[in-house]
N, C-alpha and C. Protein backbone atom coordinates (compact mmCIF):
# COMPACT_ATOMS: atom_id res chain seq x y z
N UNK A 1 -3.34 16.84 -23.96
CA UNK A 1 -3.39 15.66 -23.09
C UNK A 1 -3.94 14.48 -23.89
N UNK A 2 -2.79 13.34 -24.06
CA UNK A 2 -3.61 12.33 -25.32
C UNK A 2 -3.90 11.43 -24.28
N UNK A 3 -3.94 9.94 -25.46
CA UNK A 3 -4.41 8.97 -24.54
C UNK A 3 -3.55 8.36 -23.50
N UNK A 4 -1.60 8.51 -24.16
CA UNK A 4 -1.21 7.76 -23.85
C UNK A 4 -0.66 8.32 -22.63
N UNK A 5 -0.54 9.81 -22.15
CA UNK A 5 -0.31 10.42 -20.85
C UNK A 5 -1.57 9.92 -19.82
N UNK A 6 -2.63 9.48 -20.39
CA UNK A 6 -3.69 9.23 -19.18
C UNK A 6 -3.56 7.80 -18.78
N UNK A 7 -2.80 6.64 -19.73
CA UNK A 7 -2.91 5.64 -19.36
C UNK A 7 -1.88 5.72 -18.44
N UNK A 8 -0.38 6.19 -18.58
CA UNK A 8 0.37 6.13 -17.68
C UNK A 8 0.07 6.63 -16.77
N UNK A 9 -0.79 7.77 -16.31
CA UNK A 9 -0.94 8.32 -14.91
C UNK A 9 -1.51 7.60 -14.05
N UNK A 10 -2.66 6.74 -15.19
CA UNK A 10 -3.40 5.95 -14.06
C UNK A 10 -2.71 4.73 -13.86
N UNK A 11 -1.74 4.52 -13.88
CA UNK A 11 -1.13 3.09 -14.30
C UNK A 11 -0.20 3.38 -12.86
N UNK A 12 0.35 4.74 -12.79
CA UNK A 12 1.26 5.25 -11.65
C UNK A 12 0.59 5.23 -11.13
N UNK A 13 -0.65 5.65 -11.02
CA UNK A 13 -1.93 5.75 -9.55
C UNK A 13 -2.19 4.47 -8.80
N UNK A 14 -2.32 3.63 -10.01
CA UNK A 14 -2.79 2.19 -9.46
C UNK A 14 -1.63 1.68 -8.93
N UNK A 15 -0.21 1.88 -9.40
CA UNK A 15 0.89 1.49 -8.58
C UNK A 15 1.21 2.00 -7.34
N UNK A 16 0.95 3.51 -7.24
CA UNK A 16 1.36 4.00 -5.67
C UNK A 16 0.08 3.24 -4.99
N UNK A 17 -0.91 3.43 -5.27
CA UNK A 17 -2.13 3.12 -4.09
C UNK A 17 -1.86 1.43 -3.96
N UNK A 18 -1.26 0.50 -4.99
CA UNK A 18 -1.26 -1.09 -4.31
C UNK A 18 0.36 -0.69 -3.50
N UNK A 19 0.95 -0.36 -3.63
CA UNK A 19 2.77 0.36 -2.98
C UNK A 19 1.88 0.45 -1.44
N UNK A 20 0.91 1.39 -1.22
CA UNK A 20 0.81 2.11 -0.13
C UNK A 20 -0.41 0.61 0.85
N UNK A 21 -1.64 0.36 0.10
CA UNK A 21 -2.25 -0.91 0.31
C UNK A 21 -1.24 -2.33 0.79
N UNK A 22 -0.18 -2.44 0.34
CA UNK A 22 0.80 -3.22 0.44
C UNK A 22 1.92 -2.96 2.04
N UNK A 23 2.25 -1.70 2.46
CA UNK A 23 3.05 -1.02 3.01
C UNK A 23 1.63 -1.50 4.09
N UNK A 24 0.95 -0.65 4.21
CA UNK A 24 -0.04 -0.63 5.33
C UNK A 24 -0.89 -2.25 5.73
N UNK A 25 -0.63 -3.40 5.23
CA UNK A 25 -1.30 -4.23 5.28
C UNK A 25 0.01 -5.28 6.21
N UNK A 26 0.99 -4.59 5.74
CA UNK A 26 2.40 -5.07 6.13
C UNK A 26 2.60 -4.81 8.07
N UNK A 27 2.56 -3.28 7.71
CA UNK A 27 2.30 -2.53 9.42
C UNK A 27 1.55 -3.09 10.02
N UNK A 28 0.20 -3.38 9.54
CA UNK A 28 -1.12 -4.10 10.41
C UNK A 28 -0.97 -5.22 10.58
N UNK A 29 -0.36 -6.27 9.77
CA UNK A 29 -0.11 -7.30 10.19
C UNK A 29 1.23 -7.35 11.59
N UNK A 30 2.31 -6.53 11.27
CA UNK A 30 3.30 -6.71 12.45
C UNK A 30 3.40 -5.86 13.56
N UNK A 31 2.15 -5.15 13.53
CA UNK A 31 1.68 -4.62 15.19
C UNK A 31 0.79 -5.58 15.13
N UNK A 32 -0.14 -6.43 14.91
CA UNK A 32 -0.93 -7.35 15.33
C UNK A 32 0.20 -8.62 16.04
N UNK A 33 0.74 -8.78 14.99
CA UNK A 33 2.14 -9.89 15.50
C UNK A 33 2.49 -9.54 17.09
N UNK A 34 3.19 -7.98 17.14
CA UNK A 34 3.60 -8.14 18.51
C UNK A 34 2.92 -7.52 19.44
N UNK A 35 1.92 -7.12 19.05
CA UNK A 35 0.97 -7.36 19.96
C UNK A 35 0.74 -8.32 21.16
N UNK A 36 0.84 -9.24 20.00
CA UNK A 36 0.76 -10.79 20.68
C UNK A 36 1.39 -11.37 21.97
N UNK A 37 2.29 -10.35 21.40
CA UNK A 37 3.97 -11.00 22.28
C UNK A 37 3.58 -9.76 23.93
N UNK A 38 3.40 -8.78 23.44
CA UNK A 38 3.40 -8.15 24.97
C UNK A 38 2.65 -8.74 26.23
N UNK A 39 2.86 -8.34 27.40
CA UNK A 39 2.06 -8.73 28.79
C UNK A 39 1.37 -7.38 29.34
N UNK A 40 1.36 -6.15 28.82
CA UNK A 40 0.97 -4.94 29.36
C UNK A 40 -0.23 -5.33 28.85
């Protein structure tokens, strides 16, 4: 296991977790959106 397999893993790590940070910030914002909009 050298250096350059650890930089890429963490490089994929840091990409899925901003992918998933990104995805979920997306959802929270557009159930807050229509939220808005309902009368129930």
């Amino acid at each position: 296991m050298d250096y350059g397999w650890m930089s890429h893993a963490l490089l994929w790590i840091v990409g899925l977790m901003s992918v998933c940070a990104t995805l979920g910030l997306v959802g929270a914002l557009f159930s807050l959106g229509r939220s808005g909009y309902r009368k129930d």
